[in-house]
Every structure is written in structure tokens, then in C-alpha cells.
PDB file of N, CA and C in Angstrom:
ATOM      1  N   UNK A   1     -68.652  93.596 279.135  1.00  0.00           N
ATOM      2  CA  UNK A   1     -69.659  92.571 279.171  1.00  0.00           C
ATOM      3  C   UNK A   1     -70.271  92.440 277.772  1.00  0.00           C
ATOM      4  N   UNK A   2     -70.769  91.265 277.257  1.00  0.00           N
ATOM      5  CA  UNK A   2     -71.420  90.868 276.689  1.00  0.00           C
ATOM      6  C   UNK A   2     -73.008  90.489 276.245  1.00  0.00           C
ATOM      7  N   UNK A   3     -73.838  90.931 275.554  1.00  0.00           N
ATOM      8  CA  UNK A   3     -75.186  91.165 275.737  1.00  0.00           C
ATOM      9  C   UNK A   3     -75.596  89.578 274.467  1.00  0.00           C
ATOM     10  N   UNK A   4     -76.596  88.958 274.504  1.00  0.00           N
ATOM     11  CA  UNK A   4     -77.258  87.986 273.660  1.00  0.00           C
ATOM     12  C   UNK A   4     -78.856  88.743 273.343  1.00  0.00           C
ATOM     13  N   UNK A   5     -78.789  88.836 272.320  1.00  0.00           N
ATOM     14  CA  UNK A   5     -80.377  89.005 271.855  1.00  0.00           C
ATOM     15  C   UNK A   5     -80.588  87.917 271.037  1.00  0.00           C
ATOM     16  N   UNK A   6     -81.805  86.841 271.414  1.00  0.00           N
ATOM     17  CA  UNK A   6     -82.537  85.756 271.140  1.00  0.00           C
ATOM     18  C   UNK A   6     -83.171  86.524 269.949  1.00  0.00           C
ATOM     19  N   UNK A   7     -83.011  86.157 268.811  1.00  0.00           N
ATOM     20  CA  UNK A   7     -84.404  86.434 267.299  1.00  0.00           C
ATOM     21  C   UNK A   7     -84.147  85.853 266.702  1.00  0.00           C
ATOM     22  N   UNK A   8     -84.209  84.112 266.769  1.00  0.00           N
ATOM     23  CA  UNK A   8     -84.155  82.953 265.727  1.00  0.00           C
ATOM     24  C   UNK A   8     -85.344  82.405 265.675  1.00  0.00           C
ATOM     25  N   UNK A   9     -86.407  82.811 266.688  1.00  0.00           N
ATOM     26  CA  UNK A   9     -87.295  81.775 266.574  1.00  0.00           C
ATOM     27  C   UNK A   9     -88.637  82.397 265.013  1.00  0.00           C
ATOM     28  N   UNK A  10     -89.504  81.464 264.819  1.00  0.00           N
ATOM     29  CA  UNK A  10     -90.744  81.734 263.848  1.00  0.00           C
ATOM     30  C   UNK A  10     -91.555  82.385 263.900  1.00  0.00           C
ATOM     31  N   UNK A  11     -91.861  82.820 265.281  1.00  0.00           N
ATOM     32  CA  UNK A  11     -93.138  82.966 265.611  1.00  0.00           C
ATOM     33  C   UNK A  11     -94.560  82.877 265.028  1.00  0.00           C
ATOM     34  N   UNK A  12     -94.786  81.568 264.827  1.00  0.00           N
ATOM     35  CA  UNK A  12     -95.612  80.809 264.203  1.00  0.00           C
ATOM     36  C   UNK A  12     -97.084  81.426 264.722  1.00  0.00           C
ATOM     37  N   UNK A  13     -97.056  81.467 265.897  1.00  0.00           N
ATOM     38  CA  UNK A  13     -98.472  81.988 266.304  1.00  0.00           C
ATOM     39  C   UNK A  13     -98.921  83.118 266.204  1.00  0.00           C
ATOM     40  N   UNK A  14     -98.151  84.146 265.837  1.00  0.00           N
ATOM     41  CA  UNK A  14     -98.481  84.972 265.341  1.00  0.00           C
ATOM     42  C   UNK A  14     -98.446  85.662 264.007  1.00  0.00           C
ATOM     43  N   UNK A  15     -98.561  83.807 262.862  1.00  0.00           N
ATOM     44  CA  UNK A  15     -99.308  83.818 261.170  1.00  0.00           C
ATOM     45  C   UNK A  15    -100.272  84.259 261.518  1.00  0.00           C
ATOM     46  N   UNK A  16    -100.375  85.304 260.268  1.00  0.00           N
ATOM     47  CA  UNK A  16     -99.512  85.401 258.858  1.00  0.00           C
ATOM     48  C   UNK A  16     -99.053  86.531 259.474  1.00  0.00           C
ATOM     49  N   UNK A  17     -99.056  87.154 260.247  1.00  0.00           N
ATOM     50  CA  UNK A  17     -98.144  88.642 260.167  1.00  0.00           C
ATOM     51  C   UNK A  17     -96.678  88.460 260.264  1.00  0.00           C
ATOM     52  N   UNK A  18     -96.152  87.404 260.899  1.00  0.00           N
ATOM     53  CA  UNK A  18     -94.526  86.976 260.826  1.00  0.00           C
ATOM     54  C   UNK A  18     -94.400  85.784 260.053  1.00  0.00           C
ATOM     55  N   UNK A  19     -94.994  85.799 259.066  1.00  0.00           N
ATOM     56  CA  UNK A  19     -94.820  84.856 258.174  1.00  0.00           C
ATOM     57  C   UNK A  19     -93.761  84.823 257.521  1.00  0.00           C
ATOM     58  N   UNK A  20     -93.367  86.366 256.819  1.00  0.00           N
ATOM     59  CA  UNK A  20     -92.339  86.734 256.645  1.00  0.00           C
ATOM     60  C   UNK A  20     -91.811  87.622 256.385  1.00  0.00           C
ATOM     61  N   UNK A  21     -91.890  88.230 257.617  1.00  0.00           N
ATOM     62  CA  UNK A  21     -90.614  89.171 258.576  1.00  0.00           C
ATOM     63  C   UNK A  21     -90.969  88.613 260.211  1.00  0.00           C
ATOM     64  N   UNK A  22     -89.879  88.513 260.350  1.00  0.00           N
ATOM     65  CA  UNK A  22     -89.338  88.094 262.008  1.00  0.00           C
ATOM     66  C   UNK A  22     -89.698  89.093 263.272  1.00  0.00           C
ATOM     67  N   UNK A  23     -90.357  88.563 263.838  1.00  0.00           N
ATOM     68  CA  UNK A  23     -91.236  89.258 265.206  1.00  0.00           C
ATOM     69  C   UNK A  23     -90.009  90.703 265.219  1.00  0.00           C
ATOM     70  N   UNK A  24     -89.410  90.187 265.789  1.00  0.00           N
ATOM     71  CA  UNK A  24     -88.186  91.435 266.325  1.00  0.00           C
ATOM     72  C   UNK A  24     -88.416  92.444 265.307  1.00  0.00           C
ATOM     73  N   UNK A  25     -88.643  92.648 264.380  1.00  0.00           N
ATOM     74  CA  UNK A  25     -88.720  93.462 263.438  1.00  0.00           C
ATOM     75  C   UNK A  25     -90.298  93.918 263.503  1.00  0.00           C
ATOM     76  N   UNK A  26     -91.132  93.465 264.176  1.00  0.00           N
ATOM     77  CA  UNK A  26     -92.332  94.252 263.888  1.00  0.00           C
ATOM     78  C   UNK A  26     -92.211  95.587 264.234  1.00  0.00           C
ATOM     79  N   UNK A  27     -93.292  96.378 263.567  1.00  0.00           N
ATOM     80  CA  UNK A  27     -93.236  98.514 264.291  1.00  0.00           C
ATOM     81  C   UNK A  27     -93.807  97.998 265.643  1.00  0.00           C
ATOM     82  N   UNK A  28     -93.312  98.856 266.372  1.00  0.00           N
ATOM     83  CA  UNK A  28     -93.504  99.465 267.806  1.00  0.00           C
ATOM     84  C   UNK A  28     -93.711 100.993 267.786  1.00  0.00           C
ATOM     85  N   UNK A  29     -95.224 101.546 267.244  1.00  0.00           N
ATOM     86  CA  UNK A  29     -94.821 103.003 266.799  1.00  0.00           C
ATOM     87  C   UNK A  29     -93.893 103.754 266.104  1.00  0.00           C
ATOM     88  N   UNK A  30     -93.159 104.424 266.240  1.00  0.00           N
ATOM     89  CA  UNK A  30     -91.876 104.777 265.245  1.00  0.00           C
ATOM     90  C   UNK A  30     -91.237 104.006 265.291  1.00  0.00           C
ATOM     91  N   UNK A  31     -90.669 102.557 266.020  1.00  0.00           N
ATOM     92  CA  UNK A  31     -89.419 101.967 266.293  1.00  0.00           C
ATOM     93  C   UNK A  31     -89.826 100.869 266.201  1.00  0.00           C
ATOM     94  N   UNK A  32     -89.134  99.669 266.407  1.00  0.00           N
ATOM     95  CA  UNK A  32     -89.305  98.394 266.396  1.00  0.00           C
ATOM     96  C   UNK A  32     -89.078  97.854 267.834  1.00  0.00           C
ATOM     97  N   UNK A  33     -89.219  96.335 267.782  1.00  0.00           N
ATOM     98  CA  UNK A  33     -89.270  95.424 268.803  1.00  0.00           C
ATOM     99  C   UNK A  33     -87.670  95.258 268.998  1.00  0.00           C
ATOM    100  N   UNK A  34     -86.764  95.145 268.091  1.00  0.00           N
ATOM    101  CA  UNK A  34     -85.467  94.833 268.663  1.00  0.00           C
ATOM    102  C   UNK A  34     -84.471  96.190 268.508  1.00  0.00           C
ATOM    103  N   UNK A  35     -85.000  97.092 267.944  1.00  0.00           N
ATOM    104  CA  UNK A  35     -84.232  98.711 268.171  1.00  0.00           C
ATOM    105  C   UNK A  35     -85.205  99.156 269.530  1.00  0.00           C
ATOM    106  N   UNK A  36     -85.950  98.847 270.264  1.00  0.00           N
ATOM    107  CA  UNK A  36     -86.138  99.284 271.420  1.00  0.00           C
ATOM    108  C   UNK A  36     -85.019  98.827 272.550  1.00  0.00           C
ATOM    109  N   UNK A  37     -84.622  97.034 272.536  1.00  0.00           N
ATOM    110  CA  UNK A  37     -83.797  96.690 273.219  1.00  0.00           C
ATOM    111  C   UNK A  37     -82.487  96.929 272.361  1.00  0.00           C
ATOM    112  N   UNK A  38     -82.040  97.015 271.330  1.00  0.00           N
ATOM    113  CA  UNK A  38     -80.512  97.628 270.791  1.00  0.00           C
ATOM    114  C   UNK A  38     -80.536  99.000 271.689  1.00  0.00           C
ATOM    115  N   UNK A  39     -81.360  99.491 272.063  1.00  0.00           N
ATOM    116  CA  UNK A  39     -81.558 101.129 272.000  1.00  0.00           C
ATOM    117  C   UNK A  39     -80.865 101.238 274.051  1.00  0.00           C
ATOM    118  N   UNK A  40     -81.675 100.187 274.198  1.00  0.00           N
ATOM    119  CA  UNK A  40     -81.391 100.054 275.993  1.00  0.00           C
ATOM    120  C   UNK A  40     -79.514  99.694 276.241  1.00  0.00           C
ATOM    121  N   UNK A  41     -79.222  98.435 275.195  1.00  0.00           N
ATOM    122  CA  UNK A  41     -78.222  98.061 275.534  1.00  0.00           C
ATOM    123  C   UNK A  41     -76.860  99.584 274.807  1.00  0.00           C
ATOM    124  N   UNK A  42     -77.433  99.718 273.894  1.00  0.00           N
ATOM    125  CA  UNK A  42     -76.525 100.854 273.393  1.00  0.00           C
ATOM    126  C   UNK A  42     -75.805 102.167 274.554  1.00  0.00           C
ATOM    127  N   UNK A  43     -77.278 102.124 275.020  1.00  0.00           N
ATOM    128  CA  UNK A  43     -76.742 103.457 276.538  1.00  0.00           C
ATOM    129  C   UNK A  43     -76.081 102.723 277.579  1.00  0.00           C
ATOM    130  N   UNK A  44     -76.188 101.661 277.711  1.00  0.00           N
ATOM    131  CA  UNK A  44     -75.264 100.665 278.804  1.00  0.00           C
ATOM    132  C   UNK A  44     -73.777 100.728 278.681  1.00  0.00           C
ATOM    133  N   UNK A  45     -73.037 101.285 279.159  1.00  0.00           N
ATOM    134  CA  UNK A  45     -71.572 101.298 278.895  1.00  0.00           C
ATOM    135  C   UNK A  45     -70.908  99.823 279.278  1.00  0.00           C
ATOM    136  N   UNK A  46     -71.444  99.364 280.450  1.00  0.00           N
ATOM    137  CA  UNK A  46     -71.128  97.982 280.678  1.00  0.00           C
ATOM    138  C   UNK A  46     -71.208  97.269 279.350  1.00  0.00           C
ATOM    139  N   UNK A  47     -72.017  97.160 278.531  1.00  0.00           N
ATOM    140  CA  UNK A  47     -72.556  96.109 277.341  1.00  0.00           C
ATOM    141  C   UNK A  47     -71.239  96.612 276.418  1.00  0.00           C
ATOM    142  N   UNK A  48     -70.048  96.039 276.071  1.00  0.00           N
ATOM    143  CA  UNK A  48     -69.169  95.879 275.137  1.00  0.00           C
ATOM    144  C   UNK A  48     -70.282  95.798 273.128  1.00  0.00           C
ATOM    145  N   UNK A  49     -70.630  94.354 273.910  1.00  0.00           N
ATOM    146  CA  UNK A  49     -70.997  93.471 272.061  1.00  0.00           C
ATOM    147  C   UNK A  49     -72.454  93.088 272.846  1.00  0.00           C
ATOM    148  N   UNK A  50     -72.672  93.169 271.467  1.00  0.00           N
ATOM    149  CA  UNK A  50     -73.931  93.009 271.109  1.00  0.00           C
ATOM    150  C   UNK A  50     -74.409  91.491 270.212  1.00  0.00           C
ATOM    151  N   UNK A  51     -74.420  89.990 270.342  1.00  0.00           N
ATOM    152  CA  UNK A  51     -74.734  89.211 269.458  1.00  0.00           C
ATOM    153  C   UNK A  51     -75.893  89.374 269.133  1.00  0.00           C
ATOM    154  N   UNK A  52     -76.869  89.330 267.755  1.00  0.00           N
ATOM    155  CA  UNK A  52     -78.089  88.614 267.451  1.00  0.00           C
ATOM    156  C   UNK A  52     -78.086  87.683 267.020  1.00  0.00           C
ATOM    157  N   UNK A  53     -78.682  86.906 268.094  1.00  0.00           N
ATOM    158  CA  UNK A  53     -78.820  85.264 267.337  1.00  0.00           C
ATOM    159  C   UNK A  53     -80.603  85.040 266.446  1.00  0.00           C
ATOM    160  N   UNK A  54     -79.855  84.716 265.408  1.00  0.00           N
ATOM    161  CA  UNK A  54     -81.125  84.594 264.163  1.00  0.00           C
ATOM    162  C   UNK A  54     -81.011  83.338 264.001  1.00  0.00           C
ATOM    163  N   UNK A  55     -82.147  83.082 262.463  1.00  0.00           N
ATOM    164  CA  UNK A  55     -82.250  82.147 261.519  1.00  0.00           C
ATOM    165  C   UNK A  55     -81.544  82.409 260.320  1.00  0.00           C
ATOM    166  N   UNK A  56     -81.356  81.329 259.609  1.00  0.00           N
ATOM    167  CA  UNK A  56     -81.403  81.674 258.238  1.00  0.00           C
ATOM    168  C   UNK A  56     -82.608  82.109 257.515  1.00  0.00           C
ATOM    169  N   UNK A  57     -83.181  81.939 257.627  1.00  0.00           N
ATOM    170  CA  UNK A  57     -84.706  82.697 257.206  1.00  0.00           C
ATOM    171  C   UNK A  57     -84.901  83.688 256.716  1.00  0.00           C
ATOM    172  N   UNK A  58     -84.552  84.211 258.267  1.00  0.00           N
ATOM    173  CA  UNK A  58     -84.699  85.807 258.454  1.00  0.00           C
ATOM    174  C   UNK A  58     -83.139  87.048 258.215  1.00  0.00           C
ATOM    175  N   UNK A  59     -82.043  85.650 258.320  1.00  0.00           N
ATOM    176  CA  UNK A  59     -80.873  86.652 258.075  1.00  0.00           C
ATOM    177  C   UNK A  59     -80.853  87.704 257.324  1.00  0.00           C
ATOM    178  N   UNK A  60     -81.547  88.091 256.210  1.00  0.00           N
ATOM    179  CA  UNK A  60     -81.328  88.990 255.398  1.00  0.00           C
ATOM    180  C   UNK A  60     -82.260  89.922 255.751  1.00  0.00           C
ATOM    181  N   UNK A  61     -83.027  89.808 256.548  1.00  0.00           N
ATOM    182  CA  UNK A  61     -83.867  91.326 256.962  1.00  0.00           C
ATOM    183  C   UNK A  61     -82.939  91.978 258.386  1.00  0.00           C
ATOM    184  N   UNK A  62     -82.623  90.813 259.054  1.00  0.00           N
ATOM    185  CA  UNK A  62     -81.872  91.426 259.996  1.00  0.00           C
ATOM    186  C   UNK A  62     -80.641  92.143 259.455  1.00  0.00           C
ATOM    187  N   UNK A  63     -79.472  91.932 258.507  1.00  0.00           N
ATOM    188  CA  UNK A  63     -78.388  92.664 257.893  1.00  0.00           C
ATOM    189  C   UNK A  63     -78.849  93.823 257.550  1.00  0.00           C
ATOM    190  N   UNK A  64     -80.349  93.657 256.533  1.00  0.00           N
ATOM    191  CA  UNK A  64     -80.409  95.152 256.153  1.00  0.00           C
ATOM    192  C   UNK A  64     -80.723  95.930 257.446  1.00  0.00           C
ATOM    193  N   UNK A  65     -81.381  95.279 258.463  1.00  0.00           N
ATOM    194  CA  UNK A  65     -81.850  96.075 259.474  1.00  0.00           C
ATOM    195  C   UNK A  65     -80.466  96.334 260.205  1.00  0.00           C
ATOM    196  N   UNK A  66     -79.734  96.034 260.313  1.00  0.00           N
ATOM    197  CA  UNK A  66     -78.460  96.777 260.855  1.00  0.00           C
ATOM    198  C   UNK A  66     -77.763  98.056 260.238  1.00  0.00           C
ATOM    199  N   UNK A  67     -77.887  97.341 258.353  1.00  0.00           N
ATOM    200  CA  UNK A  67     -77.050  97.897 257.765  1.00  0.00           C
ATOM    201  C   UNK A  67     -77.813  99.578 258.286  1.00  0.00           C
ATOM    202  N   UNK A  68     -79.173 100.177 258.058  1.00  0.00           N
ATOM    203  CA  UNK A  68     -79.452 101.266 257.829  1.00  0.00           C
ATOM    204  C   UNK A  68     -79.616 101.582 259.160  1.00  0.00           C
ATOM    205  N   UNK A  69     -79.362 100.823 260.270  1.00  0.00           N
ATOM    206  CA  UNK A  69     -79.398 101.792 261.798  1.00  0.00           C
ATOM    207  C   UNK A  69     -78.215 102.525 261.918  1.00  0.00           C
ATOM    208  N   UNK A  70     -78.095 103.164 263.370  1.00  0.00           N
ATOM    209  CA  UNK A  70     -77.254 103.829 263.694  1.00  0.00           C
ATOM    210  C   UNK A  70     -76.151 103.045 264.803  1.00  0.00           C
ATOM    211  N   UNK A  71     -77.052 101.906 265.130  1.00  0.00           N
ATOM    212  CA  UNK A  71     -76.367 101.268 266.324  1.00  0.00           C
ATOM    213  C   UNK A  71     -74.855 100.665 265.829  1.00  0.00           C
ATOM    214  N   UNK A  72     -74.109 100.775 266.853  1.00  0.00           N
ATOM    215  CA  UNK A  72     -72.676 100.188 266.886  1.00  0.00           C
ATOM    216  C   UNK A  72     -71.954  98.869 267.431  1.00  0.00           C
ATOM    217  N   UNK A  73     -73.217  98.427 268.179  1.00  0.00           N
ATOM    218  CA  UNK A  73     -72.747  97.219 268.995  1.00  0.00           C
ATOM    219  C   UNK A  73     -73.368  95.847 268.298  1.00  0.00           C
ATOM    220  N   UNK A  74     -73.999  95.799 267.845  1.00  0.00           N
ATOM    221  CA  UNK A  74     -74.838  94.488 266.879  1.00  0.00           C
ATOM    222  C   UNK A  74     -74.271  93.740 266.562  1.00  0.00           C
ATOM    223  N   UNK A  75     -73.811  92.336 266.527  1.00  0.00           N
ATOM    224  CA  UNK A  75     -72.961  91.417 265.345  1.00  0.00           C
ATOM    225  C   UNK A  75     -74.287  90.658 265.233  1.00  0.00           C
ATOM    226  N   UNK A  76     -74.266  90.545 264.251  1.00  0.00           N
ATOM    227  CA  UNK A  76     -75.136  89.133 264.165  1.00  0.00           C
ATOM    228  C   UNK A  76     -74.432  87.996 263.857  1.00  0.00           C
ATOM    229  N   UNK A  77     -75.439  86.990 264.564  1.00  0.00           N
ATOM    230  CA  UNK A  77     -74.566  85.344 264.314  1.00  0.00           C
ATOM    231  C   UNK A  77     -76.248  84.387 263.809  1.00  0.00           C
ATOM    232  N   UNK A  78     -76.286  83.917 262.718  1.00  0.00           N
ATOM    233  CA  UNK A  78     -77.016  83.165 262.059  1.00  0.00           C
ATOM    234  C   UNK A  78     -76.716  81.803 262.138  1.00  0.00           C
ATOM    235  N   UNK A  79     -77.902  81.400 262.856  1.00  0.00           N
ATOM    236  CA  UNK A  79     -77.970  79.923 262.904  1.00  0.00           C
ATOM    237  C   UNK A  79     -78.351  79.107 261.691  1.00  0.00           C
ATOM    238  N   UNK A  80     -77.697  77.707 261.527  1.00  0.00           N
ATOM    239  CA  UNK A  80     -78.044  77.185 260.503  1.00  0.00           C
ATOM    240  C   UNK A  80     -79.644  76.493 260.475  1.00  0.00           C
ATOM    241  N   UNK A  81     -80.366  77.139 260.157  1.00  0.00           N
ATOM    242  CA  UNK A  81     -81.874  76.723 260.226  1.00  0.00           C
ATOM    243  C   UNK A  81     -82.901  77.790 259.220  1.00  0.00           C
ATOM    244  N   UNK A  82     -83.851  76.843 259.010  1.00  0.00           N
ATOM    245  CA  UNK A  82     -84.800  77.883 258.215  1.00  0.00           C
ATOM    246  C   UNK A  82     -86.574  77.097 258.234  1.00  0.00           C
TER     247      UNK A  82
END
């Protein structure tokens, strides 16, 4: 099976703190908002792949944020928008 994680949107309403960096990326105590759910789907053996659907915006915080995790299932797919 196949998993979709939604993190393209702005989250405008919550300027200036995601002004610029992308909600999914805020701390959650030691961890973040989208390594809590990478973290759920990772122990799921059912879950094959992993898409994140982004912005262009934000694409480059999300890469590095892959590049330095541990997770294995992530692709990201970047929408054309900013």
C-alpha cells in the first residue's frame, strides 16, 4: 500500500511563524509535526511508499529534512507552486 502526506499548503494563519518554514516542520518537543506521522507510517508494514506532496516554496527544507532523517519510505513530489 501506498501512504500520501498532504504538506503543500502555506499556512498563512499561522504568520509569521510559517512564514518561512512549512507547518509540517514545526518542533513537536524533540520531533516534528511530519516525523511524528513518517514515524507512524514507518512501523506500518502495510505502507510500501511514502509520497510528500509539497510546494515549491518549501521544497528545499523538506529535502534537507529527509536528507538528515533516518526514515526510508519518503519520496517527495513537489508541486509546481510557490
Amino acid at each position: 500500500m501506498k501512504a500520501v502526506v498532504l504538506a503543500g499548503g502555506y499556512a498563512t494563519r499561522l504568520w509569521p511563524i510559517t512564514k518561512h518554514r512549512p507547518k509540517m516542520l514545526l518542533p513537536i518537543g524533540e520531533t516534528t509535526v511530519i516525523d511524528r506521522i513518517f514515524g507512524a507510517l514507518e512501523d506500518d508494514d502495510r505502507i510500501e511508499e511514502v509520497y510528500v506532496s509539497t510546494n515549491e516554496r518549501f521544497a528545499e527544507e523538506f529535502e534537507h529534512h529527509l536528507a538528515e532523517s533516518d526514515f526510508e519510505k519518503p519520496i517527495l513530489s513537489v508541486e509546481d507552486t510557490t
